[in-house]
Protein backbone atom coordinates (compact mmCIF):
# COMPACT_ATOMS: atom_id res chain seq x y z
CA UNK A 1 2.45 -5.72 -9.52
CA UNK A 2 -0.51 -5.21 -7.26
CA UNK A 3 -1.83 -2.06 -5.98
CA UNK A 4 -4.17 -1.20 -3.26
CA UNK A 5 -6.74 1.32 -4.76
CA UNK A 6 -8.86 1.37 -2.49
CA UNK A 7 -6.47 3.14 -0.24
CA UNK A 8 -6.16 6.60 -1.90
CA UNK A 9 -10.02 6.51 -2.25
CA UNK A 10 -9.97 5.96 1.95
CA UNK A 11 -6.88 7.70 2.70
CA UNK A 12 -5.03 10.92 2.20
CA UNK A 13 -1.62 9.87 1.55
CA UNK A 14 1.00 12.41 2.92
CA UNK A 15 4.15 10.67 2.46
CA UNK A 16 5.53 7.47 0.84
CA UNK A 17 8.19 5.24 1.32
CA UNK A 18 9.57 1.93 -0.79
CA UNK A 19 10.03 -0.60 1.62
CA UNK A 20 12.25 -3.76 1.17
CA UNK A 21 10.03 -7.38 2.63
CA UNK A 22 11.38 -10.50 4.43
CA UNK A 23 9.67 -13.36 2.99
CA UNK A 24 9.73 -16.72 2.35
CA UNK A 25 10.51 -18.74 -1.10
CA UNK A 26 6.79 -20.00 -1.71
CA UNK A 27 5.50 -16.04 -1.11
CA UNK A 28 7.94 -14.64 -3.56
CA UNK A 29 6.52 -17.31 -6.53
CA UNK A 30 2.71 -16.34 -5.25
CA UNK A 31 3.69 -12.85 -5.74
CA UNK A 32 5.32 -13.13 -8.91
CA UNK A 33 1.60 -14.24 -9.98
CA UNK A 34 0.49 -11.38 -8.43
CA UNK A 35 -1.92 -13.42 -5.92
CA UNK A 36 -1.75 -11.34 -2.86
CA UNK A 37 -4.73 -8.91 -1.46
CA UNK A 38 -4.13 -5.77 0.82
CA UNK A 39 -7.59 -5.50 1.96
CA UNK A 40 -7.69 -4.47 5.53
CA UNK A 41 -3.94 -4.48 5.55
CA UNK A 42 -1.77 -1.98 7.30
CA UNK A 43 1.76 -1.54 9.12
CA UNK A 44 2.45 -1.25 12.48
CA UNK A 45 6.03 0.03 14.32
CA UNK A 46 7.00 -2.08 16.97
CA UNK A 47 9.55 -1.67 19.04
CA UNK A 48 12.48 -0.72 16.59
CA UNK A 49 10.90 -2.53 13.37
CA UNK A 50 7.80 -2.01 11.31
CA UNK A 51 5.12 -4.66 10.45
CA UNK A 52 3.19 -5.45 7.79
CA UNK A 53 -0.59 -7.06 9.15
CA UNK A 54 -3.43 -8.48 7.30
CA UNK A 55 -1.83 -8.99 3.92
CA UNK A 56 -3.15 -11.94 2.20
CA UNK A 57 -0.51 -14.05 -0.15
CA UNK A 58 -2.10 -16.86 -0.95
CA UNK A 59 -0.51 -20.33 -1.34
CA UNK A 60 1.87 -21.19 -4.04
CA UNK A 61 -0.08 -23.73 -6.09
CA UNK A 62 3.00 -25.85 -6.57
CA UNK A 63 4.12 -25.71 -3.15
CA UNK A 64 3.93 -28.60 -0.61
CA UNK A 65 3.72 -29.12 3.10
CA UNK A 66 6.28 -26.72 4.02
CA UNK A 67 3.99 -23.62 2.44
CA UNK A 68 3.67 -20.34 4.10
CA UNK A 69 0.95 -18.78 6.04
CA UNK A 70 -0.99 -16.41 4.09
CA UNK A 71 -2.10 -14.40 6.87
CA UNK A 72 1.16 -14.21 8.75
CA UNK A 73 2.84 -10.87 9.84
CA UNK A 74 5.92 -9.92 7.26
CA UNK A 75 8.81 -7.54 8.18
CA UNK A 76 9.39 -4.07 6.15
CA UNK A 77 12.68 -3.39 5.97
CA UNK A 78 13.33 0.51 6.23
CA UNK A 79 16.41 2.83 7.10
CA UNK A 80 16.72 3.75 10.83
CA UNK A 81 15.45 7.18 10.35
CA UNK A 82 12.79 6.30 8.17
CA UNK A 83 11.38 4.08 11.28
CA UNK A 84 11.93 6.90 13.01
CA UNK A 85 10.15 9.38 11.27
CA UNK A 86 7.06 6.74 11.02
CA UNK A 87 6.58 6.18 14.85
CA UNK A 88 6.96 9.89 15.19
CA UNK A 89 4.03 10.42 13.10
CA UNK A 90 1.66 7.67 14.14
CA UNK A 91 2.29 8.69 17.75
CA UNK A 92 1.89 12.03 18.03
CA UNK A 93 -0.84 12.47 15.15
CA UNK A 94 -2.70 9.29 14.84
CA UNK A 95 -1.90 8.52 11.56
CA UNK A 96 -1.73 5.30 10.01
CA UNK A 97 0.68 2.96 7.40
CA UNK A 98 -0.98 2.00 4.41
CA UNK A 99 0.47 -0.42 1.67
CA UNK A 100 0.04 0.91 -1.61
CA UNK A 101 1.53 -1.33 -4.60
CA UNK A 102 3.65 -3.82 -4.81
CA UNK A 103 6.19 -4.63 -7.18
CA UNK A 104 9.52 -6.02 -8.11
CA UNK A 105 12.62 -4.02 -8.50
CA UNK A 106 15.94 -5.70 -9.89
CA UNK A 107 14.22 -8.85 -8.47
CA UNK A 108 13.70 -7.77 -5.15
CA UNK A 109 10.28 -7.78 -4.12
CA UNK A 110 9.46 -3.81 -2.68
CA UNK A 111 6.41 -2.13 -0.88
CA UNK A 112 4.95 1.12 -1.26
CA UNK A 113 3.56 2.40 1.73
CA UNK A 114 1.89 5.77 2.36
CA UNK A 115 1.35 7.67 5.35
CA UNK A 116 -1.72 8.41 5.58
CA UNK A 117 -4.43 10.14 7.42
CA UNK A 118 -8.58 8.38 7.28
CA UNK A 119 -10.86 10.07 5.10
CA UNK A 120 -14.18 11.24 6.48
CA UNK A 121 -17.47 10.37 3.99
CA UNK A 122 -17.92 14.00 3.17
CA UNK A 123 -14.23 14.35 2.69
CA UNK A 124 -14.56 11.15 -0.42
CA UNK A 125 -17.48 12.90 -1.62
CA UNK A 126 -16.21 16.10 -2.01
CA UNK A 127 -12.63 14.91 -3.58
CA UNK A 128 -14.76 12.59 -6.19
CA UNK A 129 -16.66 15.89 -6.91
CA UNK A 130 -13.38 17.99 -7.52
CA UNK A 131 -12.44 14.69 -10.16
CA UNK A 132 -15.75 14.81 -12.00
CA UNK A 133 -15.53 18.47 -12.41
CA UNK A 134 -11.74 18.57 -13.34
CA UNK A 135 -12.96 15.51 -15.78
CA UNK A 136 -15.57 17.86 -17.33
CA UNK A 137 -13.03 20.95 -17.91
CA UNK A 138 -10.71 18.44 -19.64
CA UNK A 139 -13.64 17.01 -22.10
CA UNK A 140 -14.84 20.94 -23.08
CA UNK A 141 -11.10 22.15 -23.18
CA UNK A 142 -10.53 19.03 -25.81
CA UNK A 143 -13.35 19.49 -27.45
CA UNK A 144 -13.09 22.92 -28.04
CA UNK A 145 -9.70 23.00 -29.14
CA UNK A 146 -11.23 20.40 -31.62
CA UNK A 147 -13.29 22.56 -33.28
């Protein structure tokens, strides 16, 4: 499994969806090692189908010649209405597609993605000052009910 932290620290995420990928047999192996990197990575609707861009899988070690592209673009599959929904929302509100986790699911590989709307810097400082302080009422509450 591999997760995109970093997102929920730069995003607020509204909505998710699981997502179903096409990919290719060398991908699926690299992924089972968990050697992929959403850094940078988003989706993108176009047309009728939705994108995922900027995901890194790297290389199967064993592979040969015929080895994927890490960089390459990789469908999401989603219901009609989900697609929908998603170019809805990016149009008319500027929001974006994030990828956050990967995982396998009755060995089909699935993606998480969020939609999500950019965080401003005051907006990640103040929600890593409402975590500190909910972090503090949870040590005193313990402690106390230690004593």
């Amino acid at each position: 499994m591999v997760t995109n932290r970093k997102a929920r620290h730069d995003f607020e995420i509204l909505e998710t969806y699981e997502a179903g990928l096409v990919l290719r047999g060398t991908e699926v192996k690299s992924l089972r090692e968990g050697k992929a990197n959403f850094k940078d990575s988003y989706a993108r609707v176009e047309g009728s189908e939705v994108w995922l861009v900027g995901c890194h899988i790297s290389p199967y070690h064993h592979g040969t010649h015929a080895n994927h592209d890490p960089e390459r673009k990789r469908k999401l599959l989603l219901h009609r209405s989900e697609i929908n929904r998603l170019m809805g929302k990016t149009l008319e509100r500027g929001l974006t597609i994030v990828p956050l986790r990967l995982y396998f699911k009755g060995g089909r590989a699935k993606l998480e993605v969020g939609l999500a709307r950019g965080r401003k810097l005051r907006d990640k400082r103040r929600v890593l000052r409402e975590r500190e302080a909910r972090r503090e009422m949870d040590r005193a509450v313990r402690a106390r009910l230690r004593q």
